[in-house]
Each structure stands twice: as structure tokens, then as C-alpha cells.
Protein backbone atom coordinates (compact mmCIF):
# COMPACT_ATOMS: atom_id res chain seq x y z
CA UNK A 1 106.12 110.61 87.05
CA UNK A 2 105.41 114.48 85.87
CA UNK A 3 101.75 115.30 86.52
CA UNK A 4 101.83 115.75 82.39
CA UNK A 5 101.88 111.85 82.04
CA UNK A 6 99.22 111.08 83.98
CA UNK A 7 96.76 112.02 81.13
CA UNK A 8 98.49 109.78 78.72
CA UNK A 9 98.33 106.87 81.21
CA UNK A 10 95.27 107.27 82.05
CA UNK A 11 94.47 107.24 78.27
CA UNK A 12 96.39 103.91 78.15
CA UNK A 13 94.04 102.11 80.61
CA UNK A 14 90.58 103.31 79.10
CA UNK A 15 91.47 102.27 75.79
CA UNK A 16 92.29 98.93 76.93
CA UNK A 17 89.38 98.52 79.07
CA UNK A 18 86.98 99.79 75.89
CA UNK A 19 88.46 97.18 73.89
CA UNK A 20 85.73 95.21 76.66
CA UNK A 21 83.38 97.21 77.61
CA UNK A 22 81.20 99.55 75.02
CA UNK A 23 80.21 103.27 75.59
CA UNK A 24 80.19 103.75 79.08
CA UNK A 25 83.65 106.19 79.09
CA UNK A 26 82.37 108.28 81.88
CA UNK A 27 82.18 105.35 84.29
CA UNK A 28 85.70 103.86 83.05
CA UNK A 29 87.42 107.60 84.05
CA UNK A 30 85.96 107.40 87.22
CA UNK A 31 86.90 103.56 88.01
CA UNK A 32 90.33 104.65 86.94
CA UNK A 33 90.66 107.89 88.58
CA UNK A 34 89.70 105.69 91.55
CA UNK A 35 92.34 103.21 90.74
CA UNK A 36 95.16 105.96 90.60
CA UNK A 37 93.69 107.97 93.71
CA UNK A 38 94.15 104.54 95.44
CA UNK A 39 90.12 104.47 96.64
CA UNK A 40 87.87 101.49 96.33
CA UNK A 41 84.78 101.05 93.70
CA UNK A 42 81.35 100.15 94.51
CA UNK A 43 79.84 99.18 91.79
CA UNK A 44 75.90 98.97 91.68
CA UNK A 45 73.63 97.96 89.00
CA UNK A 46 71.28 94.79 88.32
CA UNK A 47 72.21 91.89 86.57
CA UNK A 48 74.55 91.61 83.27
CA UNK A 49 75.17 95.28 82.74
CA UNK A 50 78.87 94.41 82.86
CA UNK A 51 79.86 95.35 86.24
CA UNK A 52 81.94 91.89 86.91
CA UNK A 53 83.58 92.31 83.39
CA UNK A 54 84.46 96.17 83.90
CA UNK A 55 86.15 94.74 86.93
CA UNK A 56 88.16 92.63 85.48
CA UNK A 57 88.86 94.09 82.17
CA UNK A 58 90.33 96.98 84.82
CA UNK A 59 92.71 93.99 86.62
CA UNK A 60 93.71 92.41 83.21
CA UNK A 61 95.11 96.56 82.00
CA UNK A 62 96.93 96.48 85.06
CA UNK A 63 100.57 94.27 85.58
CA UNK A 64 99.32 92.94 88.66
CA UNK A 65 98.61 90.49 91.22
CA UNK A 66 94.19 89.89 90.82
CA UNK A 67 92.14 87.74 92.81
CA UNK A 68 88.31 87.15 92.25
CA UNK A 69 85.82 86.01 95.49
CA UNK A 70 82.41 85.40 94.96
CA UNK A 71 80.92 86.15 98.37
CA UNK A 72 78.16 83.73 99.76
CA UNK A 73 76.61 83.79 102.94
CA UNK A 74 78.71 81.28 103.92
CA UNK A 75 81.74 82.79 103.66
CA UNK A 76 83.97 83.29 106.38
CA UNK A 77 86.66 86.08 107.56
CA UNK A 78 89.28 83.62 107.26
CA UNK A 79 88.20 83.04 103.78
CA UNK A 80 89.67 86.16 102.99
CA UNK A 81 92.36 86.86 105.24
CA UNK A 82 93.82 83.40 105.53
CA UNK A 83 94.31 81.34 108.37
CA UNK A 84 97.49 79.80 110.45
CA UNK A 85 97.21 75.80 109.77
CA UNK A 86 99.73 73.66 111.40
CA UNK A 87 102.24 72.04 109.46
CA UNK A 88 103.04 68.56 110.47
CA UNK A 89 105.95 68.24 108.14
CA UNK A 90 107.21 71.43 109.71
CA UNK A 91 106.07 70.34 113.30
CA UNK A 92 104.89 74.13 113.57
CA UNK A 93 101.79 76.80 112.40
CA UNK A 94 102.30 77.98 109.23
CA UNK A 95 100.12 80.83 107.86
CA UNK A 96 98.60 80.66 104.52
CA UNK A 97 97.54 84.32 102.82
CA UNK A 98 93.87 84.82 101.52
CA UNK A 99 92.65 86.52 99.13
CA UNK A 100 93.46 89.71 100.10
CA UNK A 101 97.19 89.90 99.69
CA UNK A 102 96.86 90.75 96.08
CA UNK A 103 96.78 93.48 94.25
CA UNK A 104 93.23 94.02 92.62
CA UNK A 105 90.62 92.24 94.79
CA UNK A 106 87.43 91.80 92.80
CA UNK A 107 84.65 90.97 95.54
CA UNK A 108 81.59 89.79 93.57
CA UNK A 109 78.25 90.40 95.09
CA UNK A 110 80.10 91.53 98.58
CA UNK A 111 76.21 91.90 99.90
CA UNK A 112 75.57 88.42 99.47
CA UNK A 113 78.00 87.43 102.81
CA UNK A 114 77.49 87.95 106.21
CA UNK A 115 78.21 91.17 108.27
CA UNK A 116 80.83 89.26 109.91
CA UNK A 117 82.43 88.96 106.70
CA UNK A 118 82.14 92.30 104.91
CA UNK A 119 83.68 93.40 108.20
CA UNK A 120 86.96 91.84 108.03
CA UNK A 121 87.46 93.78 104.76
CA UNK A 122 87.15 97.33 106.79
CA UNK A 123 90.72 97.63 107.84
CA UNK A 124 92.39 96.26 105.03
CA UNK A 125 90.49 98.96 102.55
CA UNK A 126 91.15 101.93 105.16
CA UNK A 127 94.57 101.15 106.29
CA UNK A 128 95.75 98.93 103.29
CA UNK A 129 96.96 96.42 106.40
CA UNK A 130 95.54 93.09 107.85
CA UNK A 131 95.89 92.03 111.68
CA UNK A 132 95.81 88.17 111.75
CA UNK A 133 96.07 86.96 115.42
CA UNK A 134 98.00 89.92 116.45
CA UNK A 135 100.29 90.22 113.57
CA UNK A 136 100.07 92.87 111.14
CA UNK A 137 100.61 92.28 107.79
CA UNK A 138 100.66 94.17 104.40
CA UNK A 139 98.25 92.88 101.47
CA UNK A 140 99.83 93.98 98.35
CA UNK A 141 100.78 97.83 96.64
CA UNK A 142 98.78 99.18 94.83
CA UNK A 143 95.88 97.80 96.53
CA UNK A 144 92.39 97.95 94.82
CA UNK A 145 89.14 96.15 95.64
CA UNK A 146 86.40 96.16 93.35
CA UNK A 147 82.71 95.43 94.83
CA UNK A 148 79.78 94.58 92.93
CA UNK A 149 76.06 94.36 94.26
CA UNK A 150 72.84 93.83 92.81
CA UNK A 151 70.17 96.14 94.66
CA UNK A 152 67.58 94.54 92.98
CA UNK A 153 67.46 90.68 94.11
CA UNK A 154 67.98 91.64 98.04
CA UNK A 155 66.25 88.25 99.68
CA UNK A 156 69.43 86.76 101.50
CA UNK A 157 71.57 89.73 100.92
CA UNK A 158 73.18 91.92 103.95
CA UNK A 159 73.50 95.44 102.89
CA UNK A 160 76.52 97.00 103.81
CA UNK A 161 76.67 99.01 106.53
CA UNK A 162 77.33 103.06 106.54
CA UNK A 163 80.76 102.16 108.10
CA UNK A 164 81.75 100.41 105.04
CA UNK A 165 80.29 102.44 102.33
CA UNK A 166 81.71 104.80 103.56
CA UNK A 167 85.13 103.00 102.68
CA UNK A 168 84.34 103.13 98.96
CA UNK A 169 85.98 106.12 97.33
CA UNK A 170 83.34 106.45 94.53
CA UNK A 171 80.19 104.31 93.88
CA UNK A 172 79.10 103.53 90.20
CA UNK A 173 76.50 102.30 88.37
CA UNK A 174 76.62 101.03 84.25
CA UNK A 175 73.54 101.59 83.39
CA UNK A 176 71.57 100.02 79.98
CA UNK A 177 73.60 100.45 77.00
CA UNK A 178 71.75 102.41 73.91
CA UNK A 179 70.79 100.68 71.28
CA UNK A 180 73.72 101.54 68.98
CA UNK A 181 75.80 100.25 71.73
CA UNK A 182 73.48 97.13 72.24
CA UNK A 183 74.20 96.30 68.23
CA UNK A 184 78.39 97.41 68.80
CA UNK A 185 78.46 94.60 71.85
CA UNK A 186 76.67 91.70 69.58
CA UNK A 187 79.24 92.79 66.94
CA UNK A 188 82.09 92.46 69.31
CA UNK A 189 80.89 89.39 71.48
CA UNK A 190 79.38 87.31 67.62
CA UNK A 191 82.66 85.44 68.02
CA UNK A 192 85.47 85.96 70.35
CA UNK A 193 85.31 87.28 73.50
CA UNK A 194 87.50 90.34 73.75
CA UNK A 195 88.62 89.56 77.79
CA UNK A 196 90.29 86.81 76.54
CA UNK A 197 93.08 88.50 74.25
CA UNK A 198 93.28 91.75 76.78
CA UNK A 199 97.24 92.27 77.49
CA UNK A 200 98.53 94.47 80.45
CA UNK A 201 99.49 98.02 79.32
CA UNK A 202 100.76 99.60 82.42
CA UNK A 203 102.20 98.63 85.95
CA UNK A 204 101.30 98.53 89.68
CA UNK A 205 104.24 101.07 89.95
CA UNK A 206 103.28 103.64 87.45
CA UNK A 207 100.13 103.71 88.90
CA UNK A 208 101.31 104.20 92.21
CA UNK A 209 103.75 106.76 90.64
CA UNK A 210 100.77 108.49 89.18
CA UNK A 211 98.74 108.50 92.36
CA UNK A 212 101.70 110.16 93.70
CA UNK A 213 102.70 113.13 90.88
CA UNK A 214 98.51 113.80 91.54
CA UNK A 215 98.64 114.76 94.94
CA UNK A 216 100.71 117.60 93.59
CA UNK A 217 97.99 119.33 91.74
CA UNK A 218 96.66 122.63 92.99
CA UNK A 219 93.80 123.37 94.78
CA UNK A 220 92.83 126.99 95.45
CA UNK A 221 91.49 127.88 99.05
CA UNK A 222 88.04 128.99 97.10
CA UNK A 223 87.75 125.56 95.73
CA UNK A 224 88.53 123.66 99.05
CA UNK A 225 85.52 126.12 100.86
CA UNK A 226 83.27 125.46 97.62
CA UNK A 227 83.66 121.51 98.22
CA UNK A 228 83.16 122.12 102.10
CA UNK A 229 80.31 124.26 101.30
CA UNK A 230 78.60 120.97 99.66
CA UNK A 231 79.64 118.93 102.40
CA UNK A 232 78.17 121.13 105.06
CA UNK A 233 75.11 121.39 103.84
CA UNK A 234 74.47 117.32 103.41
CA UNK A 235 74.64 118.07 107.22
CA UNK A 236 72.29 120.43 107.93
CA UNK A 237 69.75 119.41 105.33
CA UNK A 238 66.31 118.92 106.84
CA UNK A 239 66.39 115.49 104.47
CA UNK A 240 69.46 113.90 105.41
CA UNK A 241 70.18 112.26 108.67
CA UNK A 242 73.57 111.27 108.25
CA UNK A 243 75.90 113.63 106.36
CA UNK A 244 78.97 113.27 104.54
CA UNK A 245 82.12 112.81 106.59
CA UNK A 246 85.03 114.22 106.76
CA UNK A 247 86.79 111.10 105.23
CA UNK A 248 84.42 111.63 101.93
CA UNK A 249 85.86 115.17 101.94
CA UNK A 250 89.22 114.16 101.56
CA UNK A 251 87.98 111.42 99.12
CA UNK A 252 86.67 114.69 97.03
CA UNK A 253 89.21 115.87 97.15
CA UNK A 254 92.20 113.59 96.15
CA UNK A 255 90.40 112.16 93.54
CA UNK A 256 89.42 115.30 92.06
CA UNK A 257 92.74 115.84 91.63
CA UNK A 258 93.06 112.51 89.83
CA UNK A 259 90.85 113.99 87.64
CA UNK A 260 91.96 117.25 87.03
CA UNK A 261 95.32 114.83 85.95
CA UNK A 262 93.30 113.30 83.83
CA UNK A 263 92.36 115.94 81.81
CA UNK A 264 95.45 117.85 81.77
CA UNK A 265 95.53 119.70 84.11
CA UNK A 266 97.87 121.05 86.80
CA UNK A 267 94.82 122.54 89.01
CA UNK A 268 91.15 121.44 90.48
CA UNK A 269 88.77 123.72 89.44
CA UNK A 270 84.94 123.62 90.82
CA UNK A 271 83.62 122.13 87.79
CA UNK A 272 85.79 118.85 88.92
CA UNK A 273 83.56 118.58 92.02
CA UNK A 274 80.63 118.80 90.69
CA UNK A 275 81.11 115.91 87.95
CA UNK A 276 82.59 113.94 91.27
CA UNK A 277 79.66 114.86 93.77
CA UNK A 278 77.58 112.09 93.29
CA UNK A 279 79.64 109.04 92.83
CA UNK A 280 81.85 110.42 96.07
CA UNK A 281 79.12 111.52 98.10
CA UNK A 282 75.61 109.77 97.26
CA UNK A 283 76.45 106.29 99.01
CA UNK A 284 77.89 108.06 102.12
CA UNK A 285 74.70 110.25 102.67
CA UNK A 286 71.20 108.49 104.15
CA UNK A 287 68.06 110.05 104.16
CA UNK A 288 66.14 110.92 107.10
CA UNK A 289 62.90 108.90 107.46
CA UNK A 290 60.34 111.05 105.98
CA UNK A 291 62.54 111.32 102.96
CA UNK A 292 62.99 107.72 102.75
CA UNK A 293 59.06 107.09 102.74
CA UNK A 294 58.54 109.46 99.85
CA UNK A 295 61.32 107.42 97.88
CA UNK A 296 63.62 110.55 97.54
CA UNK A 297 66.81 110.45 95.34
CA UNK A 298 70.09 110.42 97.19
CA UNK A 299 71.74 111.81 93.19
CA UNK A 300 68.48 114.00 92.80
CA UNK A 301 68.92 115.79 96.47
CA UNK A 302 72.75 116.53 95.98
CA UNK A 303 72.19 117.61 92.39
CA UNK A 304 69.99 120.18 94.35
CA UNK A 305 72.33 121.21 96.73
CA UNK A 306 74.94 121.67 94.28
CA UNK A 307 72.70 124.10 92.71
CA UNK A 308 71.97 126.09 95.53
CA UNK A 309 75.62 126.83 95.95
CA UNK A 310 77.65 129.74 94.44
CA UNK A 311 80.40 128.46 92.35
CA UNK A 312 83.76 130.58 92.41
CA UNK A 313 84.85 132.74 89.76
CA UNK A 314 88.39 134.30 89.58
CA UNK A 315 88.32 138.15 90.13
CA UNK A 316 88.17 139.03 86.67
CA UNK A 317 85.33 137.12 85.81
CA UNK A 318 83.13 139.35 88.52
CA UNK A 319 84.22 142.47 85.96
């Protein structure tokens, strides 16, 4: 696929996907940048904003194998992974996939199961593999999971752990729609629901294709030292504890070359990273403790940063 088509299939997929979900276009570019980069979406927001249905709106678009788990606290590894049973009409252990060899993995209200559990999803997101009793095995290609979490009913929750934010390519939130859009969603929902007619408009290979023409995209030196620049200093900030890694930098910066796709281009340019800073970097960054006491904003303090840093300009422009 030419880096020229990406645009166009990315256009594809987000008018499918509004066909569900009103307004909210920023949020459907990133989930599909994310989708085409090959990351993982964390999506964060309370109760019926749509997060479940963006989710799966994004599956249905996509000609591909999707599985749904609603995560409990009593969910087990093996749950998801699957388990070897014995078979007594074969007279030998047979192993029977979870949930996980699929394609699009939607894992609904992942904080709701047990550390033990969110674990066994850490090397199948990072390595796209799964080692069940020694044997390695593939889940699916593409492979996409799809978390949602409520941060607001947190009794009997187990929040994720930095190890497996950090995981998540991008973290997104929906948000209240306006009021127009409040009055376009009763118009849609009055009698059908839209989900239920939504046809496939695009494959698990073209998007791997387009994940592939992206990583072809140029990106100057002085954009790669603008994007470090930000990382650095979520290091050395005197309100941050625990900076940004270097796996979020190369999360930066493959999906902002999604993006720059996306819009038609055949280059990153700094005004990619900044629309990307905080959904890439805001969940992998945590606050030192005074910070934390005063309530500070993870978005807020990066916004700053971002600020504080001098964005490049091509030699003309300094004329």
C-alpha cells in the first residue's frame, strides 16, 4: 500500500465508525491511528459515554476475528489464554485457545480483575505472542486490544499497574457530548440501533499493509530531538517521579507517523507531536507525591512542558 492510501483508508474506517458514534472525530483518528500503528487503546471515561460501543463499532469496520471479555474479579489467566484439557475421546491433552487468539480483543472494565489477571495480558500486547506451559504461540495479525475503565466507581477495582499502562499506545477519554450532539444521538438511537446494520469496510491485511507503507514516512533529525526534548524533561521535572520511557518514545513516534498518513502527508512535522503528547504520554507519567496531594493534572503539566519547549522551524522561516 502507497503511503497516499492510507488517508483514504483511514477515511473509510471513521466514517463507518460515525455512522455509531456522534461528534467525537478527534478521538476516532486517534483510536484508528492506534489501530494502524498496531498499539493498544486505553480508553477512560465514566459510565455510558460510549467507550464499549466505540470499541466495537471499531471491530465491526474491521474484516476480522473480535472477541469481547468482561473482566470480573474472578477472572482467571486461563480465562484468557486458554487452557490444555484432556481429551478422553482422544486419550490425550488437547489445548483449547482463549480469548486472545483473535484479532480485536475488547477487554471491558480490564480494572475490575485481579493483578494476576491483567498480567497475563502483558506479553501478548508487547510481543503479540502467548507462552502456554512452555509453548509459544501466536494470537492473531493484526492484533488489537481495546480496554475500557471507569475511574470513577474504583471500590473492587485493581488499577493497572505502570508496567501495563505503559503497554497502551495512546489512552483516551470520550468525554460528554454537546448538546447538539446529545439531540443528533436521540435522533439516531429513536429507533434502530445503528451497531446493528454496521458492515466491514476494510481488512486485517490492509491495515497491516497500512501500518507498514507508515513506517516509511519521514522524520527529520530536528523533529526526533524536539520529541526527545519532551520526553527528557517528564524526567527531570521536579513534579514527576516516573518519566516517560523510552518505549513511549517510540510509541510517539510511530504513531505520529500514522498520523502524519492520515492527513496526507509523507513527513512528521512537530505539530504531530504535540496533538499526540497527551494521549501517548499522560498515562505513562506519575506524579511525584507533593504533586499528587495538590491534585495536579498529568494533561495540564505536559501541556506546560510542551510550552516551554522551542518548536523547530526550517531555515527559512528564521529569515
Amino acid at each position: 500500500m502507497e503511503i497516499s492510501n492510507v488517508s483514504t483508508l483511514a477515511g473509510t474506517i471513521r466514517e463507518n465508525v460515525s455512522r455509531v458514534i456522534v461528534g467525537k472525530e478527534n478521538v476516532i483518528d486517534l483510536a484508528v491511528a492506534a489501530l494502524i500503528a498496531g498499539g493498544h487503546v486505553l480508553l477512560e471515561d465514566v459510565p455510558g459515554t460510549g467507550k464499549t460501543r466505540l470499541a466495537k463499532s471499531l471491530a465491526r469496520t474491521v474484516d476480522a476475528q473480535f472477541r469481547r471479555v468482561q473482566f470480573t474479579p474472578d477472572l482467571l489467566p486461563s480465562d484468557l489464554t486458554g487452557i490444555h484439557f484432556f481429551n478422553q475421546q482422544e486419550g490425550r491433552f488437547t489445548f483449547r485457545a482463549g480469548p486472545v487468539f483473535t484479532n480485536i480483543l475488547l477487554a471491558d472494565e480490564i480494572n475490575r480483575a485481579t493483578p494476576r489477571t491483567q498480567s497475563s495480558l502483558l506479553e501478548c500486547m508487547e510481543e503479540k505472542q502467548v507462552t502456554i506451559d512452555g509453548e509459544t504461540r501466536i494470537p492473531g495479525t493484526p492484533f488489537f486490544v481495546i480496554a475500557t475503565q471507569n475511574p470513577i466507581e474504583t471500590q473492587g477495582t485493581f488499577p493497572l499497574p505502570e508496567a501495563q499502562m505503559d503497554r497502551f499506545l495512546l489512552q483516551l477519554s470520550m468525554g460528554y457530548p454537546s448538546r447538539d450532539e446529545g439531540r443528533d444521538i436521540l435522533r439516531r438511537f429513536i429507533r434502530d440501533d445503528p451497531m446493528v446494520e454496521l458492515e466491514p469496510v476494510c481488512t486485517g491485511d490492509a491495515v497491516i499493509e497500512a501500518g507498514a507503507a507508515c513506517r516509511e514516512v519521514f522524520v527529520h533529525d530536528a523533529v526526533m530531538d524536539y520529541l526527545l526534548a519532551i520526553v527528557e524533561q517528564t524526567r527531570v521535572h521536579e513534579a514527576v517521579s516516573l518519566g516517560v520511557s523510552p518505549r513511549g518514545s517510540l510509541a510517539m513516534l510511530h504513531v505520529s507517523q500514522v498520523l502524519a498518513a492520515m492527513r496526507g502527508r509523507t513527513f512528521v512535522t512537530p505539530d504531530d507531536i504535540r496533538t499526540l503528547t497527551v494521549p501517548v504520554f499522560a498515562h505513562r507519567i506519575l506524579l511525584a507525591g507533593a504533586s499528587r496531594r495538590k491534585s495536579a493534572s498529568v494533561p495540564a503539566l505536559l501541556e506546560t512542558i510542551v510550552d516551554q519547549i522551542p518548536v523547530p522551524v526550517e531555515e527559512w522561516e528564521k529569515r
